[in-house]
PDB file of N, CA and C in Angstrom:
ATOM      1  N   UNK A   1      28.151  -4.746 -19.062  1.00  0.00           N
ATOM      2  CA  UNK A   1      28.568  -5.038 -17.705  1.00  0.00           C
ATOM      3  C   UNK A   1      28.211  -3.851 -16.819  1.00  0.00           C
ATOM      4  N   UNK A   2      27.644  -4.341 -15.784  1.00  0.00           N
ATOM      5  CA  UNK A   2      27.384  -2.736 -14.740  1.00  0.00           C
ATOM      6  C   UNK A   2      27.620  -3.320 -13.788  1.00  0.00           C
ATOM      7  N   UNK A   3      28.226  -1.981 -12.788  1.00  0.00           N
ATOM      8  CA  UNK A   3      28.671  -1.821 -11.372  1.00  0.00           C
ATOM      9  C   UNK A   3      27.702  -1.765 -10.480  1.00  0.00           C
ATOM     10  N   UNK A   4      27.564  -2.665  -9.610  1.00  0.00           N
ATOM     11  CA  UNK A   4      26.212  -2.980  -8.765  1.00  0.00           C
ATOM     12  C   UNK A   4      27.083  -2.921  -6.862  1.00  0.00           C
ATOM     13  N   UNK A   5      26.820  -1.749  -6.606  1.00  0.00           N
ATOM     14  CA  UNK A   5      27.467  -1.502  -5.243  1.00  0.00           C
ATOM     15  C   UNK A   5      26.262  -1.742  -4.068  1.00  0.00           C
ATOM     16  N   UNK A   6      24.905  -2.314  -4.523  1.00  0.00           N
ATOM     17  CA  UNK A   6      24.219  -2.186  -3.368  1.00  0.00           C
ATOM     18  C   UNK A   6      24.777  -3.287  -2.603  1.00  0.00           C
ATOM     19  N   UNK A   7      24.444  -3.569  -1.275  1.00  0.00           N
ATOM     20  CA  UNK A   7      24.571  -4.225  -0.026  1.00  0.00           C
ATOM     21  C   UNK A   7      26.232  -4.437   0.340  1.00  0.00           C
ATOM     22  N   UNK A   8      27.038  -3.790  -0.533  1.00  0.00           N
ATOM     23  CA  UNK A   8      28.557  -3.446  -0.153  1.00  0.00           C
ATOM     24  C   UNK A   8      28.645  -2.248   0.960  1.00  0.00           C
ATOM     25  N   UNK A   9      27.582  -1.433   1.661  1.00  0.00           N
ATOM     26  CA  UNK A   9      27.912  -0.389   2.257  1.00  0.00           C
ATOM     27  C   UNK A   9      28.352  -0.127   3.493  1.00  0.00           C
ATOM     28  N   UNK A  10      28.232  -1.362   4.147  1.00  0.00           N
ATOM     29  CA  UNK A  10      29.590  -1.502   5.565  1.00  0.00           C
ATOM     30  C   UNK A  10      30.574  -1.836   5.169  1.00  0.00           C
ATOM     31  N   UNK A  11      30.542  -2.935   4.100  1.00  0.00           N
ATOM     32  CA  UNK A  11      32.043  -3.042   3.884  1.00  0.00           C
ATOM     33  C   UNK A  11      33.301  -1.865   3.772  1.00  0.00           C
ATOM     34  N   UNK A  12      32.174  -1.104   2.811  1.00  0.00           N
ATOM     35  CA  UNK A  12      32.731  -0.358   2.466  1.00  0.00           C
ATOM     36  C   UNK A  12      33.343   1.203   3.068  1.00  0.00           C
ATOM     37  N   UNK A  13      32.376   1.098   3.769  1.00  0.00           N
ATOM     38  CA  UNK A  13      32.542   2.247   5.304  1.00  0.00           C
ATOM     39  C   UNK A  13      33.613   1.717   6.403  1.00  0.00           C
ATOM     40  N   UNK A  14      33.457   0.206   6.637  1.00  0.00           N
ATOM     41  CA  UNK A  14      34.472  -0.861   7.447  1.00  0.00           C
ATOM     42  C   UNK A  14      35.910  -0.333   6.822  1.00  0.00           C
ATOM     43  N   UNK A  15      35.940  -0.613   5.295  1.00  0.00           N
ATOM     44  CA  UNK A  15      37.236  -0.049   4.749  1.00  0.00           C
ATOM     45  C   UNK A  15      37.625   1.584   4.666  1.00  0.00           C
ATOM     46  N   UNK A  16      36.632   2.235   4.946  1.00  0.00           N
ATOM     47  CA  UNK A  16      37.066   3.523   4.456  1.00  0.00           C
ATOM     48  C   UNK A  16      37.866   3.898   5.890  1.00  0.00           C
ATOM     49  N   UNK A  17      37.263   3.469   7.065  1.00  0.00           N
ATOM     50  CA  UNK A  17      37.421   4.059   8.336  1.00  0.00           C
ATOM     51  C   UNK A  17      39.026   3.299   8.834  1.00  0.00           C
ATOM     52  N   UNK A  18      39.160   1.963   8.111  1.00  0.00           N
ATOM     53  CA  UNK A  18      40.222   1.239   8.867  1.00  0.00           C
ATOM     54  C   UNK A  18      41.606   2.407   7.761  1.00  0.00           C
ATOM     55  N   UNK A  19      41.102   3.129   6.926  1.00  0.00           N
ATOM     56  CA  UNK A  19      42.188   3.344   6.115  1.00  0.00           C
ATOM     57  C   UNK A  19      42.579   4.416   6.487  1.00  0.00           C
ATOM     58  N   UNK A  20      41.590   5.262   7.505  1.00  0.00           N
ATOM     59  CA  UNK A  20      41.992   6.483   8.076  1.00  0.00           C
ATOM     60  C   UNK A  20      42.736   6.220   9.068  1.00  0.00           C
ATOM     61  N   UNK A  21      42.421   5.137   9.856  1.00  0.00           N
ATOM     62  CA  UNK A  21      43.026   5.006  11.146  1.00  0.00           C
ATOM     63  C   UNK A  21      44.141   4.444  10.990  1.00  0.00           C
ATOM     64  N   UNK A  22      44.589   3.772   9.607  1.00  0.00           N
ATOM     65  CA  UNK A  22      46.205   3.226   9.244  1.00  0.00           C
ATOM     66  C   UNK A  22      46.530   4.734   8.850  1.00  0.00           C
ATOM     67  N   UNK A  23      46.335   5.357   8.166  1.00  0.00           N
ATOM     68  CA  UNK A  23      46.972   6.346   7.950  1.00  0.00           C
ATOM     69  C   UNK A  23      47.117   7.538   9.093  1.00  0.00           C
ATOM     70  N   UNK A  24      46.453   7.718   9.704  1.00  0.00           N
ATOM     71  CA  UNK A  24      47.120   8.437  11.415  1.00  0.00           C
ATOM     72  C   UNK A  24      48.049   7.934  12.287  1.00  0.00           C
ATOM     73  N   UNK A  25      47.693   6.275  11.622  1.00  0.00           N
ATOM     74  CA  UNK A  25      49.050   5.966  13.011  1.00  0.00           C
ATOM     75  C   UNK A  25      50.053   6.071  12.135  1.00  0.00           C
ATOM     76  N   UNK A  26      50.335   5.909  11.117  1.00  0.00           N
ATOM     77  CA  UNK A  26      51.641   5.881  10.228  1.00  0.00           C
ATOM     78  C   UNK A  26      52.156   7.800  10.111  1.00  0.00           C
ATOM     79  N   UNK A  27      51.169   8.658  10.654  1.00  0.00           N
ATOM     80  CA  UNK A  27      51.640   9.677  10.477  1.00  0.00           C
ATOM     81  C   UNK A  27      51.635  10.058  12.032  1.00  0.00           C
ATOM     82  N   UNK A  28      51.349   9.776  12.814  1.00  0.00           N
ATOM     83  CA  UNK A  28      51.687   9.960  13.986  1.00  0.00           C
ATOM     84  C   UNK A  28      53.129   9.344  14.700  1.00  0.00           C
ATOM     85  N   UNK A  29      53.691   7.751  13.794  1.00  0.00           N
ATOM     86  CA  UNK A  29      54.589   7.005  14.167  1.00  0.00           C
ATOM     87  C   UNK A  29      55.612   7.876  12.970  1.00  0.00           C
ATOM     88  N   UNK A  30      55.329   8.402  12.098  1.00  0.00           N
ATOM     89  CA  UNK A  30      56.507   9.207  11.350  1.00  0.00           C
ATOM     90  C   UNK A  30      56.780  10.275  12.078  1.00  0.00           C
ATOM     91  N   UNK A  31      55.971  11.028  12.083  1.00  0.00           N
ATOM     92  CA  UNK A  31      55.935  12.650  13.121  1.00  0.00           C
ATOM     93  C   UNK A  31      57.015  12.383  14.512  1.00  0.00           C
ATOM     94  N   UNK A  32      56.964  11.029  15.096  1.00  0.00           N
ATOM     95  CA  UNK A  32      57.269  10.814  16.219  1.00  0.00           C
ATOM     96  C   UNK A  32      59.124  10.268  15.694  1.00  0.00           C
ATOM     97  N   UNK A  33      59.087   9.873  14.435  1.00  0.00           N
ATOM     98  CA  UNK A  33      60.305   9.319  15.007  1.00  0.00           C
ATOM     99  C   UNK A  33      61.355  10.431  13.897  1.00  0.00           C
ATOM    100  N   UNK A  34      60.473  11.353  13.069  1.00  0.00           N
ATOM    101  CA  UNK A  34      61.144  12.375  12.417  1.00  0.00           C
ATOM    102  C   UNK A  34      62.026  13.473  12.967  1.00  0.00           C
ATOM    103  N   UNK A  35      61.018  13.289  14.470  1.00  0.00           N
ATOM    104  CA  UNK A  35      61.413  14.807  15.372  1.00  0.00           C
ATOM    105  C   UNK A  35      62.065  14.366  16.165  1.00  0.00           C
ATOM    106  N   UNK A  36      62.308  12.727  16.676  1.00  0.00           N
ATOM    107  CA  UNK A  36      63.316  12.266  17.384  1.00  0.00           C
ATOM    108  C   UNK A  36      64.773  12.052  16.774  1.00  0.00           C
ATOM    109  N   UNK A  37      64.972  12.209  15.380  1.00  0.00           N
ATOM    110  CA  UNK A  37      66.232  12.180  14.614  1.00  0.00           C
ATOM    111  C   UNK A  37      66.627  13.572  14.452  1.00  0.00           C
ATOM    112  N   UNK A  38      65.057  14.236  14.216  1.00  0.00           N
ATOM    113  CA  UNK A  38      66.043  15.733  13.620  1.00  0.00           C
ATOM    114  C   UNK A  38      66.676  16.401  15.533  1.00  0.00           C
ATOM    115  N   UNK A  39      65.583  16.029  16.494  1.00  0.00           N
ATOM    116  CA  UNK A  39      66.691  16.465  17.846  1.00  0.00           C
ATOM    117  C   UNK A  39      68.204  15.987  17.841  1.00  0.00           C
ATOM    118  N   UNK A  40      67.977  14.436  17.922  1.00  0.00           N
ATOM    119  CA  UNK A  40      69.132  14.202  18.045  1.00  0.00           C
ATOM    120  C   UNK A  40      70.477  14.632  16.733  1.00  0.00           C
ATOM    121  N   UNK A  41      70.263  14.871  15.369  1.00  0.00           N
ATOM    122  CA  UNK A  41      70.933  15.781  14.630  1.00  0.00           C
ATOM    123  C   UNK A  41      71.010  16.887  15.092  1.00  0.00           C
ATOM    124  N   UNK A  42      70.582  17.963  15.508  1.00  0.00           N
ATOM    125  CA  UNK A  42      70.834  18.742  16.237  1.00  0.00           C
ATOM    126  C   UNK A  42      71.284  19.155  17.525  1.00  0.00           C
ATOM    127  N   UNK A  43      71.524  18.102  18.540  1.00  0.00           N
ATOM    128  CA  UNK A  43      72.181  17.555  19.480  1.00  0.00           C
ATOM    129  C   UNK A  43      73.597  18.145  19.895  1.00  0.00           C
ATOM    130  N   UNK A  44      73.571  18.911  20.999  1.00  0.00           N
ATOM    131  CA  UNK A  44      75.440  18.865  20.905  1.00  0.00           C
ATOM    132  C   UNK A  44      76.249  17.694  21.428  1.00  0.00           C
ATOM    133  N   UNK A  45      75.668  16.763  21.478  1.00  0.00           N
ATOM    134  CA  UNK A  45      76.120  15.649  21.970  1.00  0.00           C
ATOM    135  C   UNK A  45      76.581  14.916  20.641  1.00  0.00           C
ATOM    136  N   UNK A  46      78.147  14.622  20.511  1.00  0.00           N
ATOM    137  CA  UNK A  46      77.966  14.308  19.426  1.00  0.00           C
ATOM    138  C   UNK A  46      77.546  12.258  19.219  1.00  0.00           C
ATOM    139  N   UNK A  47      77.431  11.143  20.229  1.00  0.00           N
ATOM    140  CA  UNK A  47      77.034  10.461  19.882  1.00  0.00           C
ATOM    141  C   UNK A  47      75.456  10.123  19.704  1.00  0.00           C
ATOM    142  N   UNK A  48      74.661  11.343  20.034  1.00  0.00           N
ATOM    143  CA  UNK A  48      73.621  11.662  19.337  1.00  0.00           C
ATOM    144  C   UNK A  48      73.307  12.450  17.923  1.00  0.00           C
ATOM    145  N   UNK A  49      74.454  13.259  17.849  1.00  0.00           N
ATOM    146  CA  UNK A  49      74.332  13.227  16.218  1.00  0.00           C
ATOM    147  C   UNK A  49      75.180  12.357  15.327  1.00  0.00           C
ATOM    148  N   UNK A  50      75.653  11.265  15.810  1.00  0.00           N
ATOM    149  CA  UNK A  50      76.321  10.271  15.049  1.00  0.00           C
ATOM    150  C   UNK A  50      74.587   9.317  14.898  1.00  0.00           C
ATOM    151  N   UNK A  51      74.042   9.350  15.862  1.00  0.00           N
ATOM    152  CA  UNK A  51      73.158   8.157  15.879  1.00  0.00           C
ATOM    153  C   UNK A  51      71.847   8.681  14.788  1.00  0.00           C
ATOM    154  N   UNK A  52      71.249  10.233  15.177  1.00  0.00           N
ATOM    155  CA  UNK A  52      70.723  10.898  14.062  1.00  0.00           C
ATOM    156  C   UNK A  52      70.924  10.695  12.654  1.00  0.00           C
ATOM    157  N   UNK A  53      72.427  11.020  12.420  1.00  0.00           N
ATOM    158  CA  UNK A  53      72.819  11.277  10.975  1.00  0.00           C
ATOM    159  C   UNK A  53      72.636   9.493  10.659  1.00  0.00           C
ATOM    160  N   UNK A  54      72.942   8.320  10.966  1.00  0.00           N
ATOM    161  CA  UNK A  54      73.090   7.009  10.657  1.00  0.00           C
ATOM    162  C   UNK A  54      71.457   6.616  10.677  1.00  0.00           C
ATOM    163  N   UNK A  55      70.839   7.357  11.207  1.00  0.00           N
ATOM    164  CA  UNK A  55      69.012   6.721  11.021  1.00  0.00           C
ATOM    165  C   UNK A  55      68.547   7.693   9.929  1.00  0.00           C
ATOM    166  N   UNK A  56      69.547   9.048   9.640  1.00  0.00           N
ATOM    167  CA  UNK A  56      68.445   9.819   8.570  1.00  0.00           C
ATOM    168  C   UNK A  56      68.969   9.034   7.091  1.00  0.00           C
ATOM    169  N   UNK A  57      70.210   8.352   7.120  1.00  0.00           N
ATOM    170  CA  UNK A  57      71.184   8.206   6.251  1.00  0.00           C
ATOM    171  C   UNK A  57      70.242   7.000   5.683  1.00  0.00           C
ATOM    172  N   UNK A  58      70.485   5.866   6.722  1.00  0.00           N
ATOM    173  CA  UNK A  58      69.568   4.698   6.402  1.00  0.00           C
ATOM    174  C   UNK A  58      68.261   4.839   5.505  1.00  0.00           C
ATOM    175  N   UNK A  59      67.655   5.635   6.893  1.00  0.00           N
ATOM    176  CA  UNK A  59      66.501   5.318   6.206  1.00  0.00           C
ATOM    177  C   UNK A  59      65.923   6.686   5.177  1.00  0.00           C
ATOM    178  N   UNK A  60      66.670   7.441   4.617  1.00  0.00           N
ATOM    179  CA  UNK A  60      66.657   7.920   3.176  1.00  0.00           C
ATOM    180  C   UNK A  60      67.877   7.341   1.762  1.00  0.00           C
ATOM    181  N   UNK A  61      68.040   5.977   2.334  1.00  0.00           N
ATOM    182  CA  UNK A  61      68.923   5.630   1.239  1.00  0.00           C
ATOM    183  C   UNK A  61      68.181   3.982   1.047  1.00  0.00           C
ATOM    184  N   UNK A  62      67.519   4.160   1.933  1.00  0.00           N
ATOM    185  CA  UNK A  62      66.586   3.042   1.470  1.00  0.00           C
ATOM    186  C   UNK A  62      65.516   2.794   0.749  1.00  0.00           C
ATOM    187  N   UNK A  63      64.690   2.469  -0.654  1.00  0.00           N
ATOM    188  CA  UNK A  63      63.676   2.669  -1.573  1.00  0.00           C
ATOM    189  C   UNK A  63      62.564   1.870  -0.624  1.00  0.00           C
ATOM    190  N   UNK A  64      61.625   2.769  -0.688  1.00  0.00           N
ATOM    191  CA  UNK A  64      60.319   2.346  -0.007  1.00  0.00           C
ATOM    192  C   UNK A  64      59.803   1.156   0.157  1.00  0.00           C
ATOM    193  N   UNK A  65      59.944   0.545  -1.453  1.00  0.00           N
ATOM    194  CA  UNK A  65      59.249  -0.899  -2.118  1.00  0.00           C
ATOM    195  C   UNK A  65      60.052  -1.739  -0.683  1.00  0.00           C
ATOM    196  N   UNK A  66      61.608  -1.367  -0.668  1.00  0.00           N
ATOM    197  CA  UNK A  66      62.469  -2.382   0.168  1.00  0.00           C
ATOM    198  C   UNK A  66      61.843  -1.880   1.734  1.00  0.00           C
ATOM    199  N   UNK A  67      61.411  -1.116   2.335  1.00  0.00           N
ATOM    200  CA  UNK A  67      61.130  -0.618   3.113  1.00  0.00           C
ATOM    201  C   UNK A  67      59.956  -1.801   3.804  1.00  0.00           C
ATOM    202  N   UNK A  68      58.679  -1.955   2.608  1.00  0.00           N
ATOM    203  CA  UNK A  68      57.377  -2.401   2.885  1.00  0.00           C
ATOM    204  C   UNK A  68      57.615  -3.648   2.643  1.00  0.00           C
ATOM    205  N   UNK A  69      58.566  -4.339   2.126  1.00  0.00           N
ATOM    206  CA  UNK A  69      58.587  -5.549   2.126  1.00  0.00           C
ATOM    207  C   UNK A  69      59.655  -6.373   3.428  1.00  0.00           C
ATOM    208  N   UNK A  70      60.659  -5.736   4.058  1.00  0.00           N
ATOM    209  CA  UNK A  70      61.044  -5.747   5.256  1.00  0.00           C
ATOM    210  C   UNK A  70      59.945  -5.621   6.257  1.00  0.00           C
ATOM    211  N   UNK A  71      59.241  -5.026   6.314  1.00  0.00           N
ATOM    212  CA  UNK A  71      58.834  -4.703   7.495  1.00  0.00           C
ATOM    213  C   UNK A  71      57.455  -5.982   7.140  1.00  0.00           C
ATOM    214  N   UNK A  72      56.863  -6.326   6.088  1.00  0.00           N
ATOM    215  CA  UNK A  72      56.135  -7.048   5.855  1.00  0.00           C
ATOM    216  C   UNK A  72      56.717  -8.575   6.059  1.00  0.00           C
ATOM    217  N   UNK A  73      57.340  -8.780   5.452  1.00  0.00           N
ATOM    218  CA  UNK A  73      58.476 -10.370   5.691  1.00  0.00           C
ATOM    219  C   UNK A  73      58.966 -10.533   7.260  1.00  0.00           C
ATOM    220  N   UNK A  74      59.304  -9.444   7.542  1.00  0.00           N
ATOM    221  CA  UNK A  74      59.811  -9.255   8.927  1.00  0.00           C
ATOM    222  C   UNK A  74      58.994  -9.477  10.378  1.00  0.00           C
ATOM    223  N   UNK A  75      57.773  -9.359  10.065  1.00  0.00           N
ATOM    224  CA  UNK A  75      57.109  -9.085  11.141  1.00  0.00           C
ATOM    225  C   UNK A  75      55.627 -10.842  10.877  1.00  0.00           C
ATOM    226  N   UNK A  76      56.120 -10.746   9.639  1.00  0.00           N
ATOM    227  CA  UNK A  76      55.038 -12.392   9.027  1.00  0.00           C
ATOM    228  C   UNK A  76      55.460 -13.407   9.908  1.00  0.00           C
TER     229      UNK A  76
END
């Protein structure tokens, strides 16, 4: 059996490029909402660090798998 990659090479460039650009926005949309919890945890306001601590709580007590399948089911 052999691996025959000719005439796959946009595809395959098509995929390489869409995987960079999912992965910047997912680190640009983390970056963005990491530094909006850790302000508001740090907040002297305290119904901003009630609201902080209940989004860091959530969403580190939640397992990923459940994470990607919410947001996948959710948005289908």
């Amino acid at each position: 059996m052999t691996l025959d990659l000719y005439g796959f090479g946009p595809a395959l460039a098509a995929g390489t490029f869409m995987t960079i650009k999912l992965a910047l926005s997912a680190l640009s949309l983390g970056l963005v909402l990491g530094l909006l919890g850790a302000l508001a945890k740090t907040s002297p306001y305290k119904p901003l660090q009630w609201l902080g601590g209940s989004y860091s709580t959530i969403v580190r007590g939640v397992p990923e798998l459940l994470w990607v399948l919410l947001i996948y089911f959710g948005t289908v």
